[in-house]
PDB file of N, CA and C in Angstrom:
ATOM      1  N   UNK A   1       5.198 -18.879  -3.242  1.00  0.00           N
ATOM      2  CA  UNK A   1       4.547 -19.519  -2.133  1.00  0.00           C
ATOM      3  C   UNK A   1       3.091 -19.064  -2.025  1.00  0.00           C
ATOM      4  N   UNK A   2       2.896 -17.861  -2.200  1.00  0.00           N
ATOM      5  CA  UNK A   2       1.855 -16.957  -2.123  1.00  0.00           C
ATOM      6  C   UNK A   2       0.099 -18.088  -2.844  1.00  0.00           C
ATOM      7  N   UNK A   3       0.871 -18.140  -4.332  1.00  0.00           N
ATOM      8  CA  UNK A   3       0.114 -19.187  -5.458  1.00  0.00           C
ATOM      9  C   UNK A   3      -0.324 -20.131  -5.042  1.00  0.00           C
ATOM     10  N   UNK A   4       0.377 -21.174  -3.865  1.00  0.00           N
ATOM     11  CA  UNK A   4       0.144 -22.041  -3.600  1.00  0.00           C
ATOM     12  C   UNK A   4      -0.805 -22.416  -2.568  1.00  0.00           C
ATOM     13  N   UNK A   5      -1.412 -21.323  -1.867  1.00  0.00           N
ATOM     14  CA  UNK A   5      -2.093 -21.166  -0.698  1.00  0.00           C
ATOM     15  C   UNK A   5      -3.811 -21.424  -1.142  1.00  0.00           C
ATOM     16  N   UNK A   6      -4.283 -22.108  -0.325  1.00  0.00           N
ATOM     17  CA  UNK A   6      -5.392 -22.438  -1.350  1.00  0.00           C
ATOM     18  C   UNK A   6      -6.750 -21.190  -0.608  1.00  0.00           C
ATOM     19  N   UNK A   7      -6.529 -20.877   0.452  1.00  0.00           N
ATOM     20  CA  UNK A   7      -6.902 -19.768   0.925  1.00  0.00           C
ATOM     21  C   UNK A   7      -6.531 -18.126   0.671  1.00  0.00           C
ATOM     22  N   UNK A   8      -7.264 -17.252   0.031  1.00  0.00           N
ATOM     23  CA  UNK A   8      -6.417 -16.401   0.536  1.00  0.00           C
ATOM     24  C   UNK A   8      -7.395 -15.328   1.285  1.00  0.00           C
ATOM     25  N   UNK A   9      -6.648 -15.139   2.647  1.00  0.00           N
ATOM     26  CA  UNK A   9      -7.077 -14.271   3.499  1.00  0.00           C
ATOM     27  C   UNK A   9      -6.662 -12.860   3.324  1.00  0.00           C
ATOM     28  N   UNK A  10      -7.093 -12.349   4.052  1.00  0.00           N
ATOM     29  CA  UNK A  10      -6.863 -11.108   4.011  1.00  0.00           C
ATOM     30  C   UNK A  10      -5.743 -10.442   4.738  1.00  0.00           C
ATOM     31  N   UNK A  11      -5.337 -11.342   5.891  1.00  0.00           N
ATOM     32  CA  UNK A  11      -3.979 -11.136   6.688  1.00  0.00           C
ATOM     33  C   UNK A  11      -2.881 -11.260   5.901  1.00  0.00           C
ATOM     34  N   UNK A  12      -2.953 -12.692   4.954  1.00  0.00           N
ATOM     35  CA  UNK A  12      -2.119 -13.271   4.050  1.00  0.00           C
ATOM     36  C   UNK A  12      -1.595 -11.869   3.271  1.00  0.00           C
ATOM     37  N   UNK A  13      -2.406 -11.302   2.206  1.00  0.00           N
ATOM     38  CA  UNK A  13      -2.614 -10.414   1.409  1.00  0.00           C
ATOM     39  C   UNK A  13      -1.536  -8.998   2.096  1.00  0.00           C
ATOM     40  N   UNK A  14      -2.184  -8.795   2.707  1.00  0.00           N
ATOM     41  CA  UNK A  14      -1.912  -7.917   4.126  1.00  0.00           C
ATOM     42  C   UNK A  14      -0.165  -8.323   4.242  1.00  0.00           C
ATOM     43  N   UNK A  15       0.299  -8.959   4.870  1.00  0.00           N
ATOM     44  CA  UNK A  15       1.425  -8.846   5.247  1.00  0.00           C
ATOM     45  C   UNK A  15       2.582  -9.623   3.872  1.00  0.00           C
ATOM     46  N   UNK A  16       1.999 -10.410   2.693  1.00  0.00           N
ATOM     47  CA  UNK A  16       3.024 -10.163   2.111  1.00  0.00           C
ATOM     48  C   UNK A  16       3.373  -8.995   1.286  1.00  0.00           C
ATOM     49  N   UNK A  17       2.609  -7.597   1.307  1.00  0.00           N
ATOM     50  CA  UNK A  17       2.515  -6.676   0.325  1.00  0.00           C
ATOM     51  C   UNK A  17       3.490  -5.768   1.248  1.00  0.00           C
ATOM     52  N   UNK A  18       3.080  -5.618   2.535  1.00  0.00           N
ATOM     53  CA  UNK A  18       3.806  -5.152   3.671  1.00  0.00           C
ATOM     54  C   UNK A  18       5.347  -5.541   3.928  1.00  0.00           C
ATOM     55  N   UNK A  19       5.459  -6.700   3.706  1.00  0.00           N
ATOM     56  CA  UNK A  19       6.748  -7.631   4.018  1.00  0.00           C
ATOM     57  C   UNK A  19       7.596  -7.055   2.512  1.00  0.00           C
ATOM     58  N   UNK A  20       6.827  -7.359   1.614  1.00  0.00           N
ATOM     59  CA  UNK A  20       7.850  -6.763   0.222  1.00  0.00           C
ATOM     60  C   UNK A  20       7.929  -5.483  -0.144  1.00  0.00           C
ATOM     61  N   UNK A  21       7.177  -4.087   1.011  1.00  0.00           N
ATOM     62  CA  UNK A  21       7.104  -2.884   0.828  1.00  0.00           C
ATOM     63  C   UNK A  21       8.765  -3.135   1.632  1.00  0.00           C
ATOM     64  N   UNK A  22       8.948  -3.234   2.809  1.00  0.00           N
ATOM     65  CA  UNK A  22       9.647  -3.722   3.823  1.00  0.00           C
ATOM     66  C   UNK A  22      11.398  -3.869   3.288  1.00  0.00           C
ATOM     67  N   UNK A  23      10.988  -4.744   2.550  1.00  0.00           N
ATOM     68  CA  UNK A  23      12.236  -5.108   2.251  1.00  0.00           C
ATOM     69  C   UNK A  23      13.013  -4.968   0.339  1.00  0.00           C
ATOM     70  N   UNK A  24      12.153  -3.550   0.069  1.00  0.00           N
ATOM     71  CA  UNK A  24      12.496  -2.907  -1.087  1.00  0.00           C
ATOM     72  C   UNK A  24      11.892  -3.952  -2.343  1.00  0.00           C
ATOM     73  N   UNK A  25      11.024  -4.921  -2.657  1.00  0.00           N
ATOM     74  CA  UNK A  25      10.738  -5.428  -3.839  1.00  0.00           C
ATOM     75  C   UNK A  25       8.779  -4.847  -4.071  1.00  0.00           C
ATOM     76  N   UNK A  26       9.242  -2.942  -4.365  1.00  0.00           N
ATOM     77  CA  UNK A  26       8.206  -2.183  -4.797  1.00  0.00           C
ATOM     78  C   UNK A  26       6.957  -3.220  -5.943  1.00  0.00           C
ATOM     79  N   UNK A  27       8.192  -3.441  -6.897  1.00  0.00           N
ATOM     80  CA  UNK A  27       7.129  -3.961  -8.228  1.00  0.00           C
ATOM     81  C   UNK A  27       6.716  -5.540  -8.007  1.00  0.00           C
ATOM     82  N   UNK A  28       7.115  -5.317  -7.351  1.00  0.00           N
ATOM     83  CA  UNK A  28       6.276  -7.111  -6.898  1.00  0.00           C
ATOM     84  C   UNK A  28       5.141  -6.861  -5.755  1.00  0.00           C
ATOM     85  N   UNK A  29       5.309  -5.648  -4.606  1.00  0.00           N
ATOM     86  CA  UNK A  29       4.098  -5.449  -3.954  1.00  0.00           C
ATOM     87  C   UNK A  29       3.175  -4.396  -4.697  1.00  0.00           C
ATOM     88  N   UNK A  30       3.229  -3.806  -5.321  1.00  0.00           N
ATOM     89  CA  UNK A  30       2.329  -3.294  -6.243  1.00  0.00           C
ATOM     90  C   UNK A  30       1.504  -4.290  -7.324  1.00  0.00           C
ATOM     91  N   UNK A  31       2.304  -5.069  -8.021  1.00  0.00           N
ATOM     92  CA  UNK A  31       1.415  -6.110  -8.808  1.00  0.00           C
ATOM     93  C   UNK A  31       0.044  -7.085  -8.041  1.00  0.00           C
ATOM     94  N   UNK A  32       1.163  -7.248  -6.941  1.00  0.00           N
ATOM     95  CA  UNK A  32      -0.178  -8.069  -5.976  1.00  0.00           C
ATOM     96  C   UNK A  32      -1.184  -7.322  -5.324  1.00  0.00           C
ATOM     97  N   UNK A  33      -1.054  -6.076  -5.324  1.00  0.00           N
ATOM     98  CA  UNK A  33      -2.117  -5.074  -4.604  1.00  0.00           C
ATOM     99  C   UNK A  33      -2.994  -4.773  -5.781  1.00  0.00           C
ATOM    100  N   UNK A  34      -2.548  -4.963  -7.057  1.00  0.00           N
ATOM    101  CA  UNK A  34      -3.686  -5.167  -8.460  1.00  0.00           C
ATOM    102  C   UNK A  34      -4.136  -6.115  -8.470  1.00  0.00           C
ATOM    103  N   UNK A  35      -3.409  -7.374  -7.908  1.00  0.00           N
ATOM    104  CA  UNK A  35      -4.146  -8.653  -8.161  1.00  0.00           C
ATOM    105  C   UNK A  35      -5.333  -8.964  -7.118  1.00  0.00           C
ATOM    106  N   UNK A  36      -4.834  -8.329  -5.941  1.00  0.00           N
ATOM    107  CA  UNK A  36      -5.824  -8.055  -4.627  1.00  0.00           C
ATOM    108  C   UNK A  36      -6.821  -7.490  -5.209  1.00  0.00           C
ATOM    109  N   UNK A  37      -6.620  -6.400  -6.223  1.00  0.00           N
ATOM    110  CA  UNK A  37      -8.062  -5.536  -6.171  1.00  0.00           C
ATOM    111  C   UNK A  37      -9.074  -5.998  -7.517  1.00  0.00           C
ATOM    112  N   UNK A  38      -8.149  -7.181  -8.283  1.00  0.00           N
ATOM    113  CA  UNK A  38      -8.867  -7.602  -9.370  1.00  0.00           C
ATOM    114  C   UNK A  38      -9.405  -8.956  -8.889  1.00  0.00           C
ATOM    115  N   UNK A  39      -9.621  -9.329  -7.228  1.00  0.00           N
ATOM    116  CA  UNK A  39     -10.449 -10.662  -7.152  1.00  0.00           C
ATOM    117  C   UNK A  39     -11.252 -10.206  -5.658  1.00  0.00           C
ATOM    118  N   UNK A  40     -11.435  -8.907  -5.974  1.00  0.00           N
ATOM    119  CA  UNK A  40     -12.112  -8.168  -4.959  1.00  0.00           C
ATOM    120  C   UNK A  40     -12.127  -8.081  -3.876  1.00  0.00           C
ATOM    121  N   UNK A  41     -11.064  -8.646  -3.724  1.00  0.00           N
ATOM    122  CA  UNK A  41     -10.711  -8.999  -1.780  1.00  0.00           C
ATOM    123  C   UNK A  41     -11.072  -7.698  -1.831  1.00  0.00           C
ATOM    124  N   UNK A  42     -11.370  -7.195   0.123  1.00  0.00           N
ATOM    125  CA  UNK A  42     -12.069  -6.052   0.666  1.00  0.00           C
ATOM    126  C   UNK A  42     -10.594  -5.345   1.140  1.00  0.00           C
ATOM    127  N   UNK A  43     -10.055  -4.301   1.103  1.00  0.00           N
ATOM    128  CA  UNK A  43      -8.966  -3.664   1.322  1.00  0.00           C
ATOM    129  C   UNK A  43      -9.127  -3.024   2.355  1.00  0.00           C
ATOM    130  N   UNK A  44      -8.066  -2.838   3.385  1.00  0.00           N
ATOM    131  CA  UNK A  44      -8.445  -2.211   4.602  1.00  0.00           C
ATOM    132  C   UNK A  44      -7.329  -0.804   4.950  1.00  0.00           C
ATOM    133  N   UNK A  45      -7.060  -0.340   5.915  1.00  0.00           N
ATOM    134  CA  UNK A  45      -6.189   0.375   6.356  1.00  0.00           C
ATOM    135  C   UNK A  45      -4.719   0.438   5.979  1.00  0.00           C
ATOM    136  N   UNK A  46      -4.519  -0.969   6.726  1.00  0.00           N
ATOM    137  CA  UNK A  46      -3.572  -1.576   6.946  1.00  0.00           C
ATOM    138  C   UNK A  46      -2.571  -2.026   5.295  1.00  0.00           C
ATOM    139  N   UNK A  47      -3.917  -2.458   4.329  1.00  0.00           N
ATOM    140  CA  UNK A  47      -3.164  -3.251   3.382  1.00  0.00           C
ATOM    141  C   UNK A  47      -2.435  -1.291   2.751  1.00  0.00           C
ATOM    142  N   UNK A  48      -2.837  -0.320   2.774  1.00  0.00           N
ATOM    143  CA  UNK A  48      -2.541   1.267   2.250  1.00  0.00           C
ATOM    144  C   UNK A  48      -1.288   1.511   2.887  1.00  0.00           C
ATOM    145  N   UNK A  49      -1.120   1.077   3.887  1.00  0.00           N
ATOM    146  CA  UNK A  49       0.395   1.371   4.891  1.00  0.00           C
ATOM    147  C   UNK A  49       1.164   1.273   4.097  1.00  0.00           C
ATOM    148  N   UNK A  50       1.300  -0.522   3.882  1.00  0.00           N
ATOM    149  CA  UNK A  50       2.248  -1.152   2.543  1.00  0.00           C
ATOM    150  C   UNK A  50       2.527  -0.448   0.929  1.00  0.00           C
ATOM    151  N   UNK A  51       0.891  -0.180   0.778  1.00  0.00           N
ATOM    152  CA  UNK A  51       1.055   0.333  -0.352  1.00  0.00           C
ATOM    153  C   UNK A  51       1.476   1.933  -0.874  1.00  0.00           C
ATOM    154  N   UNK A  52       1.406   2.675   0.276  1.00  0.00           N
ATOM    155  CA  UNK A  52       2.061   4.307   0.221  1.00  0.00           C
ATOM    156  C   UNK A  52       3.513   4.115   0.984  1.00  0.00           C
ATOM    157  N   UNK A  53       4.300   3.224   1.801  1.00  0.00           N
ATOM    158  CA  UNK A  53       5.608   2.690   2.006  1.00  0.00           C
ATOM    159  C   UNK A  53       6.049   2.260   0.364  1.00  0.00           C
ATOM    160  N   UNK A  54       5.586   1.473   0.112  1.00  0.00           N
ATOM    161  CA  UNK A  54       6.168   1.295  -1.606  1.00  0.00           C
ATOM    162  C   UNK A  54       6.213   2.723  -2.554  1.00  0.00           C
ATOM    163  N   UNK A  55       5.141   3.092  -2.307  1.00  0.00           N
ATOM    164  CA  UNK A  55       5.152   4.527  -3.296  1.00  0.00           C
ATOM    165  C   UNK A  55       6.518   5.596  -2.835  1.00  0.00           C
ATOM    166  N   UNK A  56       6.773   5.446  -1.646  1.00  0.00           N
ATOM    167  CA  UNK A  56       7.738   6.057  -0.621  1.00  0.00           C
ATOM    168  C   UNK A  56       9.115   5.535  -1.067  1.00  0.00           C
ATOM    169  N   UNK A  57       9.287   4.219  -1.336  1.00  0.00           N
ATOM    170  CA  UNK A  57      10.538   3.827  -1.708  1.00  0.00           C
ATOM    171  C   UNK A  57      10.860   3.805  -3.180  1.00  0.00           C
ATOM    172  N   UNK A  58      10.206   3.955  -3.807  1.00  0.00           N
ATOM    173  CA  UNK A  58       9.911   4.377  -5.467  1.00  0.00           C
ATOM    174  C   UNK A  58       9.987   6.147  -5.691  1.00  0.00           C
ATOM    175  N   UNK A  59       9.736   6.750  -4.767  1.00  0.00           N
ATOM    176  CA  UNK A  59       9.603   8.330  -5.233  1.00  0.00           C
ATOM    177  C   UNK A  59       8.174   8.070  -6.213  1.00  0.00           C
ATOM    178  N   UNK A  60       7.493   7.556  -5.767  1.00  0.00           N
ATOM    179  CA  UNK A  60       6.007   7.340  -6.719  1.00  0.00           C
ATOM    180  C   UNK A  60       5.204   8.369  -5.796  1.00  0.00           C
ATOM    181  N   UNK A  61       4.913  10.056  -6.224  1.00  0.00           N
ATOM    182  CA  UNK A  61       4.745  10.745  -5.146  1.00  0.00           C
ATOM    183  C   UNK A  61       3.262  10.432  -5.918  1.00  0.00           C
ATOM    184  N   UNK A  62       3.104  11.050  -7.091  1.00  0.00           N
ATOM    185  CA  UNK A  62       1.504  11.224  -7.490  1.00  0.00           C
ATOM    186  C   UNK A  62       1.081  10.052  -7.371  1.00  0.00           C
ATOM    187  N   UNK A  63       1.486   8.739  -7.510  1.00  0.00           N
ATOM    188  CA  UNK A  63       0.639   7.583  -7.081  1.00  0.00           C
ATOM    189  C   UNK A  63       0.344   7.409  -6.113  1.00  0.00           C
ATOM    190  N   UNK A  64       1.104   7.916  -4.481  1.00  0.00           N
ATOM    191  CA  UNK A  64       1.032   7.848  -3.542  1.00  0.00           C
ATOM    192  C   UNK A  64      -0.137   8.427  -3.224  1.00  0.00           C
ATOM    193  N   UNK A  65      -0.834   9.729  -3.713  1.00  0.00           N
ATOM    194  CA  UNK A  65      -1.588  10.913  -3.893  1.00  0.00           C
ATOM    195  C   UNK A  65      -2.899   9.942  -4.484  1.00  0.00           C
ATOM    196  N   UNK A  66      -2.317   9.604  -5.140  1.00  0.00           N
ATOM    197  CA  UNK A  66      -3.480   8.732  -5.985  1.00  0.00           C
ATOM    198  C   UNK A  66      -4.048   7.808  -5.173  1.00  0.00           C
ATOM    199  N   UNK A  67      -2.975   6.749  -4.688  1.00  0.00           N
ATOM    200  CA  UNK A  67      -3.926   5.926  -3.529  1.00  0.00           C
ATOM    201  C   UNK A  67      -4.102   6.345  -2.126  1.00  0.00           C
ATOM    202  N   UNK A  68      -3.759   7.604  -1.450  1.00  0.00           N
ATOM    203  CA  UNK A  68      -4.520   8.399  -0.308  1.00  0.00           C
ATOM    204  C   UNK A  68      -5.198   8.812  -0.574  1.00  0.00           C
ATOM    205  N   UNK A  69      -5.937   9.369  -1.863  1.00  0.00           N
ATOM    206  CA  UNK A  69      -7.219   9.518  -1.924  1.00  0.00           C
ATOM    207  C   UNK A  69      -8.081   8.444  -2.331  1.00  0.00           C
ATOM    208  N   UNK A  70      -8.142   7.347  -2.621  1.00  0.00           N
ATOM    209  CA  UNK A  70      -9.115   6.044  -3.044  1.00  0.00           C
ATOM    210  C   UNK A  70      -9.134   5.953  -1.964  1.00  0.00           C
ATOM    211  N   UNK A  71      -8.330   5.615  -0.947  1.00  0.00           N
ATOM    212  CA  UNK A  71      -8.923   5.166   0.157  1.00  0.00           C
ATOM    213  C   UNK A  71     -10.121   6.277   0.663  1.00  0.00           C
ATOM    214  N   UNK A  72     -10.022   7.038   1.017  1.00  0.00           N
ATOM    215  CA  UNK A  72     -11.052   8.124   1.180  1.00  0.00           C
ATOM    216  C   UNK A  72     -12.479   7.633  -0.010  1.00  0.00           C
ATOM    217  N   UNK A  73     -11.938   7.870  -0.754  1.00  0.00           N
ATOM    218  CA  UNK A  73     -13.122   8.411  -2.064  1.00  0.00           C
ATOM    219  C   UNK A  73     -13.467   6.824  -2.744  1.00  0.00           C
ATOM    220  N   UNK A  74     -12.840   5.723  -2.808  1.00  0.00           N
ATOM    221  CA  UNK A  74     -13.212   4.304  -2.716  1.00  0.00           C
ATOM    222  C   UNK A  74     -13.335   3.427  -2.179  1.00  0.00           C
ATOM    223  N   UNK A  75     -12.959   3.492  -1.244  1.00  0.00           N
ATOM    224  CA  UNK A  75     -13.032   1.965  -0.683  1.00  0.00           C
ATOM    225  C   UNK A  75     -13.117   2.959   1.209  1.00  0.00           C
ATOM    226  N   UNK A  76     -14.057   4.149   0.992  1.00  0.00           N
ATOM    227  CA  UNK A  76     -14.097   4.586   2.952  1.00  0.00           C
ATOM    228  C   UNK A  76     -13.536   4.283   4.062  1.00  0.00           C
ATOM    229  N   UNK A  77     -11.927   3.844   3.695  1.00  0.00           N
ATOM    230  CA  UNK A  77     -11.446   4.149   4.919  1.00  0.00           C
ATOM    231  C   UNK A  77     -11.083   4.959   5.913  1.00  0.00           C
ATOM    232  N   UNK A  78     -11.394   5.488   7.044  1.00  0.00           N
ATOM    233  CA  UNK A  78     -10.880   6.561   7.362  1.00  0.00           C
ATOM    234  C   UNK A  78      -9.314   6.608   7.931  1.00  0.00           C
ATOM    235  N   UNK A  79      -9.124   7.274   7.477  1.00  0.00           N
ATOM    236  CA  UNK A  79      -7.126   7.863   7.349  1.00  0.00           C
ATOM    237  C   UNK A  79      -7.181   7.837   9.370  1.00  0.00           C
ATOM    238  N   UNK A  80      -6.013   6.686   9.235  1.00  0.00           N
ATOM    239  CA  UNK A  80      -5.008   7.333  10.510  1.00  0.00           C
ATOM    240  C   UNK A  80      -3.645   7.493  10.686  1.00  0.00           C
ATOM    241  N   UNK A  81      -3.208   7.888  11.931  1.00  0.00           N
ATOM    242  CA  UNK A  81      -2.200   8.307  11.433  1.00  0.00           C
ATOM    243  C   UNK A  81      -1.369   7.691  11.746  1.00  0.00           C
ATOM    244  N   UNK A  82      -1.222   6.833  11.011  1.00  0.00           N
ATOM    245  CA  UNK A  82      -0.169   5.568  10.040  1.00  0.00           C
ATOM    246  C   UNK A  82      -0.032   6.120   8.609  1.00  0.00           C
ATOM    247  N   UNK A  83      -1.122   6.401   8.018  1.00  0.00           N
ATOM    248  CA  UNK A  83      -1.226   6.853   6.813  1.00  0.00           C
ATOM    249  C   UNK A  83      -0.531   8.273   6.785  1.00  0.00           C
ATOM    250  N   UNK A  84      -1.321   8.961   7.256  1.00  0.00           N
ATOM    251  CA  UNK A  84      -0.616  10.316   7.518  1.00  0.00           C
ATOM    252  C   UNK A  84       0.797  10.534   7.806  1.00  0.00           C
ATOM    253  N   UNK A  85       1.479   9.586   8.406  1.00  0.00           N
ATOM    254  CA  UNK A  85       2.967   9.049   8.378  1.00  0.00           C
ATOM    255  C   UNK A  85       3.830   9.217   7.207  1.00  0.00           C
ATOM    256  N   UNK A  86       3.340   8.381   6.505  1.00  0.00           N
ATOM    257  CA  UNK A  86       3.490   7.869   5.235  1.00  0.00           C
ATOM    258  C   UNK A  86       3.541   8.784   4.220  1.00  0.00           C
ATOM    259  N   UNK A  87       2.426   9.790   4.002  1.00  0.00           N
ATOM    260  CA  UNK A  87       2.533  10.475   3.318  1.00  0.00           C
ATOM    261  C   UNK A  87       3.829  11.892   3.696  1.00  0.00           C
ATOM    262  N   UNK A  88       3.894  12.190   5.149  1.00  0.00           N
ATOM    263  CA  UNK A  88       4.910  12.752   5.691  1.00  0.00           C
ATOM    264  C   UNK A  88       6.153  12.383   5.168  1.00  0.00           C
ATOM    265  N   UNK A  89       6.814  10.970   5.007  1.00  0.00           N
ATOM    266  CA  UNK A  89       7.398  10.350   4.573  1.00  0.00           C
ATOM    267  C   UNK A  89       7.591  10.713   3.053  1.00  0.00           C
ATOM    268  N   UNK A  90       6.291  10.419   1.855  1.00  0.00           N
ATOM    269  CA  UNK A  90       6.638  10.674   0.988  1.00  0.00           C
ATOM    270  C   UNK A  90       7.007  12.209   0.088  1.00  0.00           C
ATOM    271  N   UNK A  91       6.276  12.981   1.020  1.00  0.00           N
ATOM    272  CA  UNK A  91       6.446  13.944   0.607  1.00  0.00           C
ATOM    273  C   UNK A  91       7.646  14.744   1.087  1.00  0.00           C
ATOM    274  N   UNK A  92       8.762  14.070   2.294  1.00  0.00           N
ATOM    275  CA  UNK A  92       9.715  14.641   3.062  1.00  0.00           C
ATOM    276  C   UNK A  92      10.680  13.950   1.923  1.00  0.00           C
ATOM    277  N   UNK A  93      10.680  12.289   1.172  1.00  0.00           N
ATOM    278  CA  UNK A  93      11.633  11.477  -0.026  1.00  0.00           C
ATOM    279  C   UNK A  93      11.743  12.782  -0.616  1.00  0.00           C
ATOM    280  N   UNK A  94      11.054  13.231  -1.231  1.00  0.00           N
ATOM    281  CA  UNK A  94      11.175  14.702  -2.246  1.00  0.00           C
ATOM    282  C   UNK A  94      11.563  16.022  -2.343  1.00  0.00           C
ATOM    283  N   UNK A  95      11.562  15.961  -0.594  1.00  0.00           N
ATOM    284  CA  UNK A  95      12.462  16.919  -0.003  1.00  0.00           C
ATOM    285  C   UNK A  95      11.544  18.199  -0.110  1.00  0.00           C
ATOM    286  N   UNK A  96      10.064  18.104  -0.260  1.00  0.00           N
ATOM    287  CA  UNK A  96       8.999  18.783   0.032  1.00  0.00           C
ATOM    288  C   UNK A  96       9.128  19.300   1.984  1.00  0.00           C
ATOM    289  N   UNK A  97       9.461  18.441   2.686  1.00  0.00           N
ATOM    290  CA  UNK A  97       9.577  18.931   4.116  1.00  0.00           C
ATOM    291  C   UNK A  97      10.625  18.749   4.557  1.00  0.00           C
ATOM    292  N   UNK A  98      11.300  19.851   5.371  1.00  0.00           N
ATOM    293  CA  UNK A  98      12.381  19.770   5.999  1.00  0.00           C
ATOM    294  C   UNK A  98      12.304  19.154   7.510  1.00  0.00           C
TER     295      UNK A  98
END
């Protein structure tokens, strides 16, 4: 459905990456968060939620690591704590926090 949209916004982007973090289809919201970043859409907060929730349901800890820091160090978002959640989250999957 996604393909067929002759717009694509950034909400769009945004909530189907979110919606398929959501409902466990990791490698399908990861592909589109490459395809997001290979037609330069502008990435925000929000679209990182989705994408460290996927890393979370994958046990993808160093990728998770990997994209909490781009956001910082590429694309200046500043971390809230949604994010900080998340990483709580991934690092508790691993059984890093009790």
């Amino acid at each position: 459905m996604f393909n067929w949209l002759d717009v694509n916004e950034i909400i769009i982007w945004n909530n189907i990456i979110n919606g398929l973090a959501m409902h466990d289809h990791v490698t399908y919201a990861l592909c589109l968060f490459e395809r997001m970043k290979n037609v330069k859409e502008k990435l925000y907060g929000i679209t990182f939620v989705g994408i460290l929730s996927n890393c979370t349901h994958m046990g993808l800890v160093r990728d998770g690591f990997l994209y909490f820091q781009s956001m910082v160090d590429n694309y200046l978002i500043v971390l809230q704590i949604k994010h900080y959640g998340c990483m709580m989250d991934l690092l508790g999957i691993i059984g890093l926090i009790y």
